[in-house]
N, C-alpha and C. Protein backbone atom coordinates (compact mmCIF):
# COMPACT_ATOMS: atom_id res chain seq x y z
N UNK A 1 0.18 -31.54 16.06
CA UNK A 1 0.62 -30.81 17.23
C UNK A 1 -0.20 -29.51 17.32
N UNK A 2 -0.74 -29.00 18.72
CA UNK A 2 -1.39 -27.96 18.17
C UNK A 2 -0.71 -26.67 18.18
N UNK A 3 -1.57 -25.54 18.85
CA UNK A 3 -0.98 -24.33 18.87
C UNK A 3 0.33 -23.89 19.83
N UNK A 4 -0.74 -24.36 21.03
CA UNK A 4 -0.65 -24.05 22.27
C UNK A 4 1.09 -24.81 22.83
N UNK A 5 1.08 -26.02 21.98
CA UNK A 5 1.94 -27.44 22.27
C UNK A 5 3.42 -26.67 21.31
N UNK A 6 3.01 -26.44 19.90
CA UNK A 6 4.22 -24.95 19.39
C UNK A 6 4.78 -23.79 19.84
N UNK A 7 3.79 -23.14 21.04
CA UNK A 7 4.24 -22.07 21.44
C UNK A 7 5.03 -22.38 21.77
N UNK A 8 4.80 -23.30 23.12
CA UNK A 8 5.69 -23.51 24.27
C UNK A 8 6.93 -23.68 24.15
N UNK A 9 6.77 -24.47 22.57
CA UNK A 9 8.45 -25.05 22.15
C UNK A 9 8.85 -23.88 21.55
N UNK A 10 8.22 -22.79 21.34
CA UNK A 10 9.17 -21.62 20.40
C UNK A 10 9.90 -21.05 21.75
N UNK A 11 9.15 -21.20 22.91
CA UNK A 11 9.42 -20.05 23.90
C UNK A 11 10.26 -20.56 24.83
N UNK A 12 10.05 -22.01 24.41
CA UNK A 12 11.73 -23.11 25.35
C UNK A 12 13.32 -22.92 24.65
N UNK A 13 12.55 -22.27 23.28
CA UNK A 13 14.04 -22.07 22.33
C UNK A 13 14.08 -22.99 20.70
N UNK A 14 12.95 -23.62 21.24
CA UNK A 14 12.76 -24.44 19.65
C UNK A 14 12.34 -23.64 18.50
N UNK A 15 13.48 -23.39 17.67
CA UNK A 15 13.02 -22.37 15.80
C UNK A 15 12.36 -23.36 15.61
N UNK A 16 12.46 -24.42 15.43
CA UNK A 16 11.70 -25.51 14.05
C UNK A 16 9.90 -25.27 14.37
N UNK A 17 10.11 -25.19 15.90
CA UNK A 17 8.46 -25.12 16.53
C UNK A 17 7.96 -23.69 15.59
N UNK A 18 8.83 -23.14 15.71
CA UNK A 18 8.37 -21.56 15.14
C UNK A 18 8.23 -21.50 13.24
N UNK A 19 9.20 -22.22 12.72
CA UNK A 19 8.69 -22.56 11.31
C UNK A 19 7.59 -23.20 11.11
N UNK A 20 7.79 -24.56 12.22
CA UNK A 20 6.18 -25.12 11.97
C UNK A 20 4.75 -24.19 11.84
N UNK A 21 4.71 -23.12 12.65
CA UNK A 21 3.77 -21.75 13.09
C UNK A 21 3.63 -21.20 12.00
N UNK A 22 5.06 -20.45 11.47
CA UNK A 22 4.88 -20.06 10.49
C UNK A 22 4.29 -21.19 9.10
N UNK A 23 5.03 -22.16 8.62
CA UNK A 23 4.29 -22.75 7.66
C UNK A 23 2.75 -23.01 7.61
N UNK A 24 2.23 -23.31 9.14
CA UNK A 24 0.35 -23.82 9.41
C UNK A 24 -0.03 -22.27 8.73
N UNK A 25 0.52 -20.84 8.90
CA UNK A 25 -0.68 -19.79 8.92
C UNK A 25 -0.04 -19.08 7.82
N UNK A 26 1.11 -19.10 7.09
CA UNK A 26 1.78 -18.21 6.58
C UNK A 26 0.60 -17.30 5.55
N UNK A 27 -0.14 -18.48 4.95
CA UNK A 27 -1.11 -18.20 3.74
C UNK A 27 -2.67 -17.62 4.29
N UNK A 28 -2.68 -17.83 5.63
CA UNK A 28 -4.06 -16.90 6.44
C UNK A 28 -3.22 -15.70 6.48
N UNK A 29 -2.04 -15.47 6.82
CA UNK A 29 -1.12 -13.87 6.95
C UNK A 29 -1.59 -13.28 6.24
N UNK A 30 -0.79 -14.14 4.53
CA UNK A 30 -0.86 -13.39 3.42
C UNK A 30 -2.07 -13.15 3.10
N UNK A 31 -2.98 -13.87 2.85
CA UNK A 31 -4.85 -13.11 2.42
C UNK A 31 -5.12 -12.02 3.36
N UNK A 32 -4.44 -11.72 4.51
CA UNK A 32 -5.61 -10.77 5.32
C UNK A 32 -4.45 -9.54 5.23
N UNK A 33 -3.47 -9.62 4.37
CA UNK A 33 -2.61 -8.57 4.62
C UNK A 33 -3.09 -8.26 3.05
N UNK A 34 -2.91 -9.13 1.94
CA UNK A 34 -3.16 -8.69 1.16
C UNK A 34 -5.01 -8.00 1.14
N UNK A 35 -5.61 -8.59 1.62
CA UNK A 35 -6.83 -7.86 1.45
C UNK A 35 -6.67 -6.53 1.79
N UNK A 36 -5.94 -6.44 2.06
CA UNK A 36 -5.78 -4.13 2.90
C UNK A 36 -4.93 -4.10 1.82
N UNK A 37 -3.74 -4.36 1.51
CA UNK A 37 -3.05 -3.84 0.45
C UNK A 37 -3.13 -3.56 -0.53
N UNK A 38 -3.51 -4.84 -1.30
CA UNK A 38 -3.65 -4.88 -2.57
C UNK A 38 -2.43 -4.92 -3.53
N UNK A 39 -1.50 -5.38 -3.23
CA UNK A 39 -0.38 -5.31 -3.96
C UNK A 39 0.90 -6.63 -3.09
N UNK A 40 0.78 -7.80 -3.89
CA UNK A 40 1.26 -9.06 -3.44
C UNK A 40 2.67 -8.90 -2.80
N UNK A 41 3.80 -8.13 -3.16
CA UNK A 41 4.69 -7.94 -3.13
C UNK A 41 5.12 -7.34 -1.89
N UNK A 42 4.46 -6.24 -1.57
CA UNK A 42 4.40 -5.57 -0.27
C UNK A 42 3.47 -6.58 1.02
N UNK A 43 2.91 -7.52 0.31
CA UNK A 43 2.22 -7.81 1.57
C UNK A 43 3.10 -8.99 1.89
N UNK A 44 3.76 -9.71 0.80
CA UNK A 44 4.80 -10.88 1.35
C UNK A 44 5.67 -9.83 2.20
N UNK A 45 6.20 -8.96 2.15
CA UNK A 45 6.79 -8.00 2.89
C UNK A 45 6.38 -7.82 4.39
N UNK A 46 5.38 -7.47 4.34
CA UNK A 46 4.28 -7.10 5.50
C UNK A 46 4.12 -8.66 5.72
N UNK A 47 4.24 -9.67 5.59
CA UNK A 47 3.46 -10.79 6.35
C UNK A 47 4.70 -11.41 7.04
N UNK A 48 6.51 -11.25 6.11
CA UNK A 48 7.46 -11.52 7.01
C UNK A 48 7.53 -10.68 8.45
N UNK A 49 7.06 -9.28 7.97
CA UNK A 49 7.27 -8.33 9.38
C UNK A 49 6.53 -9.17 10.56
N UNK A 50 4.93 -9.37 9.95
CA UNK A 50 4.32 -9.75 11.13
C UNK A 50 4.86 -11.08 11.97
N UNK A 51 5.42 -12.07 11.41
CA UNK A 51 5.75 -12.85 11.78
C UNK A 51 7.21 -12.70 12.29
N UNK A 52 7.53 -11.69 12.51
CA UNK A 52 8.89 -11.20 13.09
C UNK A 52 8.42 -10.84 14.57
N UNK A 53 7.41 -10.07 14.44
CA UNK A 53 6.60 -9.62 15.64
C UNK A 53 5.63 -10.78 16.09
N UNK A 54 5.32 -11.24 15.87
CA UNK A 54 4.76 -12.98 16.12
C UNK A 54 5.71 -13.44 17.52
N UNK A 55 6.83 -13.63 16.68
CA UNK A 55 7.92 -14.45 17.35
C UNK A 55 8.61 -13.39 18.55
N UNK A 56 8.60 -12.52 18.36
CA UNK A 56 8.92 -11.08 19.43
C UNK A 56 7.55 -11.52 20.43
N UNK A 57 7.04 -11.15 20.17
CA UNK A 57 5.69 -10.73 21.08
C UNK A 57 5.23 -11.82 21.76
N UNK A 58 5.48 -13.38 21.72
CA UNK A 58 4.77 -14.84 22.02
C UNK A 58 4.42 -14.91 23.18
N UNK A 59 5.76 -14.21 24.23
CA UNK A 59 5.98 -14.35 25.61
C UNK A 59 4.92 -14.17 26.06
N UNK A 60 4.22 -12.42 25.52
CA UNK A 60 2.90 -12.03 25.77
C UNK A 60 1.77 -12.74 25.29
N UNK A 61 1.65 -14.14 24.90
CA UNK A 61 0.07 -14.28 24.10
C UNK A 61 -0.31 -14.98 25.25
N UNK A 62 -1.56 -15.04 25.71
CA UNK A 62 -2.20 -15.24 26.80
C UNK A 62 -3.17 -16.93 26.61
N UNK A 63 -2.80 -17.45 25.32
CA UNK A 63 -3.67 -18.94 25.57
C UNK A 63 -5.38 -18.08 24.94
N UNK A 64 -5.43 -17.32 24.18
CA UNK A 64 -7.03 -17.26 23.92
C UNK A 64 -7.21 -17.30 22.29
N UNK A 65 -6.90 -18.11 21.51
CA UNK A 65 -7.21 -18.08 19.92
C UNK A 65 -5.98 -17.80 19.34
N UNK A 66 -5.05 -17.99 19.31
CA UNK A 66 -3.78 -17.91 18.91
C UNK A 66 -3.95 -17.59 17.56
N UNK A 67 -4.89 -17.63 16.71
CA UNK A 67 -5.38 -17.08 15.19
C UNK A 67 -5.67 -15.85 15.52
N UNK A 68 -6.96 -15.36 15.76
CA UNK A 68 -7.34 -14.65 16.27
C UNK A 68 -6.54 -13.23 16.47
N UNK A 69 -5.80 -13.79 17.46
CA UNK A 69 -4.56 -12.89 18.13
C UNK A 69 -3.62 -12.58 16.66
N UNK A 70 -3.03 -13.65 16.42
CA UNK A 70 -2.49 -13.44 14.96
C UNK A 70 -2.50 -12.56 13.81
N UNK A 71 -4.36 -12.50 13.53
CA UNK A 71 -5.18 -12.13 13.00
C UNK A 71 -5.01 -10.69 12.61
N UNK A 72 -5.05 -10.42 14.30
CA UNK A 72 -4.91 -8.93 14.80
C UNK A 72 -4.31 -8.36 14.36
N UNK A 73 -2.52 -8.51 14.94
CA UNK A 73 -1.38 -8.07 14.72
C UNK A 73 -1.09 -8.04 13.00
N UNK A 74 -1.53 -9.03 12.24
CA UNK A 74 -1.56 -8.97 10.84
C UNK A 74 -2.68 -7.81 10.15
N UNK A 75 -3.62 -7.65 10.76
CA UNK A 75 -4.34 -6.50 9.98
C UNK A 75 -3.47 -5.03 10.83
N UNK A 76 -3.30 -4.97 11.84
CA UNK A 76 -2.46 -3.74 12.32
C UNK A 76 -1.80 -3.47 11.66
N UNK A 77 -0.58 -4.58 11.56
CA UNK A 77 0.32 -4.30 10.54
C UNK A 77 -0.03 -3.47 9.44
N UNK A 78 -0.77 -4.40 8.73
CA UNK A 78 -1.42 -4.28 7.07
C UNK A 78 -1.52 -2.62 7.31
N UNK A 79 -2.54 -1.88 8.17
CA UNK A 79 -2.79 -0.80 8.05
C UNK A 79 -1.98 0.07 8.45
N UNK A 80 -0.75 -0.29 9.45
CA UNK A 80 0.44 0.70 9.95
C UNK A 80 0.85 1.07 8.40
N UNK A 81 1.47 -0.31 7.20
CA UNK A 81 1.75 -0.15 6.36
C UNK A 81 1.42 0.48 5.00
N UNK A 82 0.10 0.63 5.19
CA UNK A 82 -0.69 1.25 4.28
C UNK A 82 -0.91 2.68 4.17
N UNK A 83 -0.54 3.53 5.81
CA UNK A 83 -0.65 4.51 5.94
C UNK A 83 0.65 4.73 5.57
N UNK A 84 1.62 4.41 5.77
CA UNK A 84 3.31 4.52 5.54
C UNK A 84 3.26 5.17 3.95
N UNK A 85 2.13 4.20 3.32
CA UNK A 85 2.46 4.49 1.51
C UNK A 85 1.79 6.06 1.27
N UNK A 86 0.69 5.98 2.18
CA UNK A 86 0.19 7.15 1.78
C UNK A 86 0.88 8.34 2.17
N UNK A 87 1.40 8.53 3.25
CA UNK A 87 2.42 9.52 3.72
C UNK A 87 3.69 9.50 2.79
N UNK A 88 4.47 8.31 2.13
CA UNK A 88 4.87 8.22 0.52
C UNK A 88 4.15 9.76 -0.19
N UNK A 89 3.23 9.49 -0.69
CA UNK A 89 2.69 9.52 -1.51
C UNK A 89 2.40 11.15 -1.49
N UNK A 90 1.98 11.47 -0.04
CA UNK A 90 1.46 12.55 0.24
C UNK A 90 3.06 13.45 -0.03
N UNK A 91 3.56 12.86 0.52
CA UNK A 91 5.10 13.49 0.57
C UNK A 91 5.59 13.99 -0.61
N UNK A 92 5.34 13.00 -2.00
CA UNK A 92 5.67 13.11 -3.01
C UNK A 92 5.61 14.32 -3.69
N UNK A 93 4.25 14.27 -3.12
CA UNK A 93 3.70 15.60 -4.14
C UNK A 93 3.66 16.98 -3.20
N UNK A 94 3.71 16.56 -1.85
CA UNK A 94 4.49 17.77 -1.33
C UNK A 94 5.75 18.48 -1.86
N UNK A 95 6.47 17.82 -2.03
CA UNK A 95 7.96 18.09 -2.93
C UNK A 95 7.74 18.73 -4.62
N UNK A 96 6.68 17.75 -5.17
CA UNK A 96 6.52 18.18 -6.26
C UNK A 96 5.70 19.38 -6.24
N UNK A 97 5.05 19.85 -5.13
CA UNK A 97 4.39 20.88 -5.32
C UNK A 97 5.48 22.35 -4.85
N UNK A 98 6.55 21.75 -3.94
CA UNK A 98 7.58 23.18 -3.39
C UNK A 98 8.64 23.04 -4.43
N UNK A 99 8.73 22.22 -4.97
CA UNK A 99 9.86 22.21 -6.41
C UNK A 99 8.95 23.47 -7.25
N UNK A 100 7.35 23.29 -7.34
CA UNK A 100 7.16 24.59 -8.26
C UNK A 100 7.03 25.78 -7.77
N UNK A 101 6.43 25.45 -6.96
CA UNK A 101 6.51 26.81 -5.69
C UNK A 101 7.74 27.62 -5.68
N UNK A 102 9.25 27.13 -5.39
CA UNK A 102 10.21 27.33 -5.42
C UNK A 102 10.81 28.16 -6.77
N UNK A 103 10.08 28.11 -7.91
CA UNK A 103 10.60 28.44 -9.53
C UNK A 103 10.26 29.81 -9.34
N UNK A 104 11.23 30.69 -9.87
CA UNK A 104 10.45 32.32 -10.30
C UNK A 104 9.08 32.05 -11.13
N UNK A 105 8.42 32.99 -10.42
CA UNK A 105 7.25 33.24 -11.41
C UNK A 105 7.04 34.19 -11.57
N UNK A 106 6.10 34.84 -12.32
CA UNK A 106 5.59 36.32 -13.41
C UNK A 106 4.95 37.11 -12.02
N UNK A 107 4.19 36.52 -11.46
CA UNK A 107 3.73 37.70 -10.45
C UNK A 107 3.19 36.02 -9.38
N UNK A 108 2.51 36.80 -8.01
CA UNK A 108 2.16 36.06 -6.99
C UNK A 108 0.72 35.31 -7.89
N UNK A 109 0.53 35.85 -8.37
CA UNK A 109 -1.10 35.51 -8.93
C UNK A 109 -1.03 34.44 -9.58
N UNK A 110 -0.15 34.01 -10.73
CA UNK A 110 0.19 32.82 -11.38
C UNK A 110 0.28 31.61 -10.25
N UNK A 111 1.26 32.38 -8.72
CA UNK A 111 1.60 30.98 -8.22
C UNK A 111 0.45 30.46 -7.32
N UNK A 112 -0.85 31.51 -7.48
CA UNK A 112 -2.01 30.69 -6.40
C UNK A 112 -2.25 29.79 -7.58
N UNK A 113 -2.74 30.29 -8.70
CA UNK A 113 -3.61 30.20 -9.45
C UNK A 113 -2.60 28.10 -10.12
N UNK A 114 -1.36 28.09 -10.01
CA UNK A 114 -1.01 27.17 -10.33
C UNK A 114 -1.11 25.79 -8.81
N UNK A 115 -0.93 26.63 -7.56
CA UNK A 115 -1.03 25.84 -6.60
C UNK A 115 -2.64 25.33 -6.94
N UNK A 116 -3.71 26.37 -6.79
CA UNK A 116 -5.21 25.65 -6.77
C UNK A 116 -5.45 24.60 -8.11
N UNK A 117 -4.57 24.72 -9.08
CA UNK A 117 -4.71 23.65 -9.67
C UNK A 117 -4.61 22.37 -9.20
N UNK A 118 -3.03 22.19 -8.58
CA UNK A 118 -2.55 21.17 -8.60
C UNK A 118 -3.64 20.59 -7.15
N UNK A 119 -3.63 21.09 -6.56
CA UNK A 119 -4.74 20.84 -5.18
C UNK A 119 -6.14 20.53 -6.09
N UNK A 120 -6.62 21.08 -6.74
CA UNK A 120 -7.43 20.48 -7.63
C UNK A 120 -7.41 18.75 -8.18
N UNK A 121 -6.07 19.29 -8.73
CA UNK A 121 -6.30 17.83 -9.36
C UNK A 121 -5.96 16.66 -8.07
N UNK A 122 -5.16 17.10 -7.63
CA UNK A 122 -4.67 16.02 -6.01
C UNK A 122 -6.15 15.39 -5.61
N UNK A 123 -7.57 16.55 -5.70
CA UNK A 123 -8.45 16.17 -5.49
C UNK A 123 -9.32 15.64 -6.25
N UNK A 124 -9.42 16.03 -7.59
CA UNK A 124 -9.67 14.80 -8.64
C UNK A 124 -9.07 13.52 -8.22
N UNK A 125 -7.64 13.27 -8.33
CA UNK A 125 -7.42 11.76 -7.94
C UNK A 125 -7.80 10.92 -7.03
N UNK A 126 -8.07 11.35 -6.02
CA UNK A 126 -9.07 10.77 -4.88
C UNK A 126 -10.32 10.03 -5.10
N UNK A 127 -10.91 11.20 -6.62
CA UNK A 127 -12.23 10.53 -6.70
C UNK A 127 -12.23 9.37 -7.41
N UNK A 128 -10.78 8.99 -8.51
CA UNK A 128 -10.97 7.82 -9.06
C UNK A 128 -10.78 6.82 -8.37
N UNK A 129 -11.61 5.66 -8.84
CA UNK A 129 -11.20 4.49 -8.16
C UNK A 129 -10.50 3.79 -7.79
N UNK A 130 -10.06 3.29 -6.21
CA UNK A 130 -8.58 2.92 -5.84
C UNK A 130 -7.79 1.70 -6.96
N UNK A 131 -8.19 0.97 -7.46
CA UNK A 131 -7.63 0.13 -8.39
C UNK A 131 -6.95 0.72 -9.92
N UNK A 132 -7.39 1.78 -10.33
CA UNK A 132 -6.80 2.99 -10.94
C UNK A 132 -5.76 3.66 -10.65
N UNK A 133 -6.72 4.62 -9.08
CA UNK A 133 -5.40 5.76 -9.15
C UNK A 133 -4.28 5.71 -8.83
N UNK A 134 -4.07 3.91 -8.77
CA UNK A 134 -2.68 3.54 -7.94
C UNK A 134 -1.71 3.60 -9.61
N UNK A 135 -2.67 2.93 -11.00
CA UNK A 135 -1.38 3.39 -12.27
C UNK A 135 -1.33 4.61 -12.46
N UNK A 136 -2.62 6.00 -12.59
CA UNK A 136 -2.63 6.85 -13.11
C UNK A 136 -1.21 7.55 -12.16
N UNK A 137 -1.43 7.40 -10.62
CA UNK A 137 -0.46 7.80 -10.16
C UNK A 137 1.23 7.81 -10.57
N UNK A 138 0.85 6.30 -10.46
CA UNK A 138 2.04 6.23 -10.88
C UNK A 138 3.11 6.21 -12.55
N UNK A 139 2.26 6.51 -13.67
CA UNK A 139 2.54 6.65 -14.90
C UNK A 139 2.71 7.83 -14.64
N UNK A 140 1.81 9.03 -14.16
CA UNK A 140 1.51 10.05 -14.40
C UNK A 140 2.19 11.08 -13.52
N UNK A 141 2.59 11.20 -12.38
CA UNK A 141 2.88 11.71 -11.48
C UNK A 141 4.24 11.13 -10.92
N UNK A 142 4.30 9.72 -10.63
CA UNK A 142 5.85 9.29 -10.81
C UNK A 142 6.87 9.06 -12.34
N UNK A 143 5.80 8.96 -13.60
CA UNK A 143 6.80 8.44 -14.61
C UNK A 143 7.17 7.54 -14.97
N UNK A 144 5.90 6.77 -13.73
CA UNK A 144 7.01 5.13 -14.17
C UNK A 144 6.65 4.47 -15.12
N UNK A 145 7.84 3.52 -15.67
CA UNK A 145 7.14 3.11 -16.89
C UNK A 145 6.30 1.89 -17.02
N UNK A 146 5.48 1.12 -17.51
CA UNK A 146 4.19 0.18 -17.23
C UNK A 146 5.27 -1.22 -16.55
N UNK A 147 6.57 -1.33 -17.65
CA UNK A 147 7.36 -2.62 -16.93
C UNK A 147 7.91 -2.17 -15.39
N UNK A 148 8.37 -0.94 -14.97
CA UNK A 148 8.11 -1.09 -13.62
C UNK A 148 7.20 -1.27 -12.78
N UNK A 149 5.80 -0.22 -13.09
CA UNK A 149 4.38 -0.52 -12.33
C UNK A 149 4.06 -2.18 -12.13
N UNK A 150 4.61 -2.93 -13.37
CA UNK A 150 4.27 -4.46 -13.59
C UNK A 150 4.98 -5.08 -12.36
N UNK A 151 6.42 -5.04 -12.36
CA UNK A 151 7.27 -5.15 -11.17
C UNK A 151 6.76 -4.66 -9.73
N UNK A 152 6.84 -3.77 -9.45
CA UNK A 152 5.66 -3.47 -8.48
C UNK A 152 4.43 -4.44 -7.83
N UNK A 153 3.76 -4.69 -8.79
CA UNK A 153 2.58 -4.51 -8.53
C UNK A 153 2.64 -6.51 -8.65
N UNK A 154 3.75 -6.93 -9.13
CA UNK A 154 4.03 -8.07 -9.46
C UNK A 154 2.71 -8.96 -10.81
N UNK A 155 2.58 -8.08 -11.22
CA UNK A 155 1.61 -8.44 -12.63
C UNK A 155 2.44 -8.10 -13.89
N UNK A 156 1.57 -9.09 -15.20
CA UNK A 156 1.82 -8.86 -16.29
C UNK A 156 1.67 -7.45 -16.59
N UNK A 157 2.93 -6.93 -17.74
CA UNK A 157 2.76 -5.71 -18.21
C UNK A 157 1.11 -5.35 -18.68
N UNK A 158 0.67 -6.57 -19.44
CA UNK A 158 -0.62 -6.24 -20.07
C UNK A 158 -1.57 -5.78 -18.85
N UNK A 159 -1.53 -6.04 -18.10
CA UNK A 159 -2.74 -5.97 -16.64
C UNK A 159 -2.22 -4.05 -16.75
N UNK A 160 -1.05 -3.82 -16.39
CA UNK A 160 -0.89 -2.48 -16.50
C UNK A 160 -1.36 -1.28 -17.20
N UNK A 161 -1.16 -2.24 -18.68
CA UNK A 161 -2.04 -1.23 -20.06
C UNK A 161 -3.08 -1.61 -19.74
N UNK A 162 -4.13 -2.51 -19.06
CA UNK A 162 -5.44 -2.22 -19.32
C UNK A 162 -5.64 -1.39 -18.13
N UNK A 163 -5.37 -1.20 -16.88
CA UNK A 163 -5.92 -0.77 -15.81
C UNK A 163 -5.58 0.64 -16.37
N UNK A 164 -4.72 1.11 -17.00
CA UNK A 164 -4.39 2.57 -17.43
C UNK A 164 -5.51 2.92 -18.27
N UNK A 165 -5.64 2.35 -19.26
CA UNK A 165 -6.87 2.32 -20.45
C UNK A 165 -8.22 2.43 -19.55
N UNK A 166 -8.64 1.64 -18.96
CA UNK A 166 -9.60 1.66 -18.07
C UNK A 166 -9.60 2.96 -17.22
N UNK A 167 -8.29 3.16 -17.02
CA UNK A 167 -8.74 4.34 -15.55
C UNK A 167 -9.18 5.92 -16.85
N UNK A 168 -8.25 5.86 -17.81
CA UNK A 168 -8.51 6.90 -19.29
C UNK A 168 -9.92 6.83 -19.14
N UNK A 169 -10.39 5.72 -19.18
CA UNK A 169 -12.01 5.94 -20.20
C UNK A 169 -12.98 6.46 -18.53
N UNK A 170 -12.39 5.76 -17.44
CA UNK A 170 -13.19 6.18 -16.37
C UNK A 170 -13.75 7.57 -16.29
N UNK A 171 -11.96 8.44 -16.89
CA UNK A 171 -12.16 9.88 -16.50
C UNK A 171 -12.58 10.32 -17.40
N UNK A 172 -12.61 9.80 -18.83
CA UNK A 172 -13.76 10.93 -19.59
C UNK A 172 -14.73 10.70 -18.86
N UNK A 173 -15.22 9.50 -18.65
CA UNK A 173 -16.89 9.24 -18.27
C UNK A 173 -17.13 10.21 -17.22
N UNK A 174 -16.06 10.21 -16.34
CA UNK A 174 -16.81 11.07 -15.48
C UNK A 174 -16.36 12.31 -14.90
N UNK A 175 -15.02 12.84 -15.60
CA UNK A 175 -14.50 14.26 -15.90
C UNK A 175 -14.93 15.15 -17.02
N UNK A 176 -15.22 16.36 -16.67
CA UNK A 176 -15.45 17.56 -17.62
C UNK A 176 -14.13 17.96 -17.62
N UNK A 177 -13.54 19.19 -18.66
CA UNK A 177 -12.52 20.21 -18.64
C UNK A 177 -12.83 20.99 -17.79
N UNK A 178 -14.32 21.46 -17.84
CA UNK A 178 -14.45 22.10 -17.00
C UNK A 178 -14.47 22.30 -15.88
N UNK A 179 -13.75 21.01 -15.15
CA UNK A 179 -14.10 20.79 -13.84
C UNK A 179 -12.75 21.50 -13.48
N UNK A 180 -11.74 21.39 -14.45
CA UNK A 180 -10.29 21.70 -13.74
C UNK A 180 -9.86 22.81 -14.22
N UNK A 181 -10.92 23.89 -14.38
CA UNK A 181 -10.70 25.24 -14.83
C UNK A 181 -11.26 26.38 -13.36
C-alpha cells in the first residue's frame, strides 16, 4: 500500500493506516533524530513527539515526498530539542553560578575574581569534544554518578568510565594550569 493510499485512510479516521506509517518509517525517524542527538533515549522520545505531529499536521501535507516532508519535521524537531538541553544546561550553571554569587564574601574582588573563573572554565568546556563534555559535565558539574550517566545515555556503565578516562587524558593533552589562572 503506498503512502499517499495511508494518508488518506489516516485522514478518513483509520489508526491502523497510521500505525502502518508509523511502523514503514519509525527507524528512518529514529537515525535522523538520533544523528543530532546523540543520545538513544531522548531521541526514542523525540521520534514519538514527531510522530504525534505527523499525525496532527497530515491534513496539511500536500502529496510531494511524504519522506521528505517527514524528514523535515524530524530534524526540526531533533534541533527544537537539542536547543531545549542546552538552555538545561545553560540554566544549570546559571543557578550554580547565583548560588555563589549569592554567599558572603571577603570583599567584591574575590567575587569577580571567582565569577571569571567559573566563565573560564564554562569556556574551557566548550573546547572539549562534544562526546566528552556531555560525561565531564555531567560527573563533574551535575554529580552524577557513572550508573546514572549509563541510564541516561542508555549504555554500559563501562562505556561511561572510558569516555570519562578519555575526556581526563584529552585535557591534560591539551590543558595547561596555566590556562585557568
Amino acid at each position: 500500500m503506498s503512502d499517499i493510499d495511508l494518508i488518506e485512510r489516516v485522514l478518513a479516521g483509520n489508526d491502523h493506516a497510521f500505525r502502518l506509517l508509523v511502523e514503514k518509517y519509525r527507524n528512518d525517524v529514529f537515525r535522523t533524530i538520533f544523528a543530532i542527538l546523540r543520545d538513544s533515549k531522548e531521541a526514542e522520545d523525540a521520534s514519538q513527539e514527531v510522530f504525534m505531529k505527523l499525525y496532527n499536521s497530515l491534513s496539511q501535507y500536500e502529496n510531494q515526498g511524504f519522506k521528505t516532508w517527514m524528514t523535515r519535521i524530524a530534524v526540526n524537531h531533533a534541533i527544537d530539542v537539542k536547543r531545549k538541553q542546552e538552555r538545561r544546561r545553560e540554566d544549570v550553571v546559571g543557578a550554580l553560578e547565583q548560588q555563589e554569587l549569592g554567599t558572603p564574601r571577603d570583599s567584591v574582588e574575590k567575587e569577580v575574581i571567582a565569577f571569571d573563573q567559573r566563565r573560564l572554565v564554562q569556556k574551557k568546556l566548550n573546547e572539549v569534544p562534544e562526546n566528552y563534555r556531555e560525561v565531564i559535565y555531567g560527573f563533574y558539574i551535575e554529580e552524577k554518578s557513572y550508573q546514572q550517566m549509563a541510564e541516561e545515555q542508555n549504555v554500559q556503565v563501562k562505556t561511561i568510565e572510558t569516555k570519562l578516562y578519555r575526556a581526563r587524558n584529552w585535557m591534560k593533552r591539551n590543558w595547561k594550569e596555566d590556562d585557568f589562572s
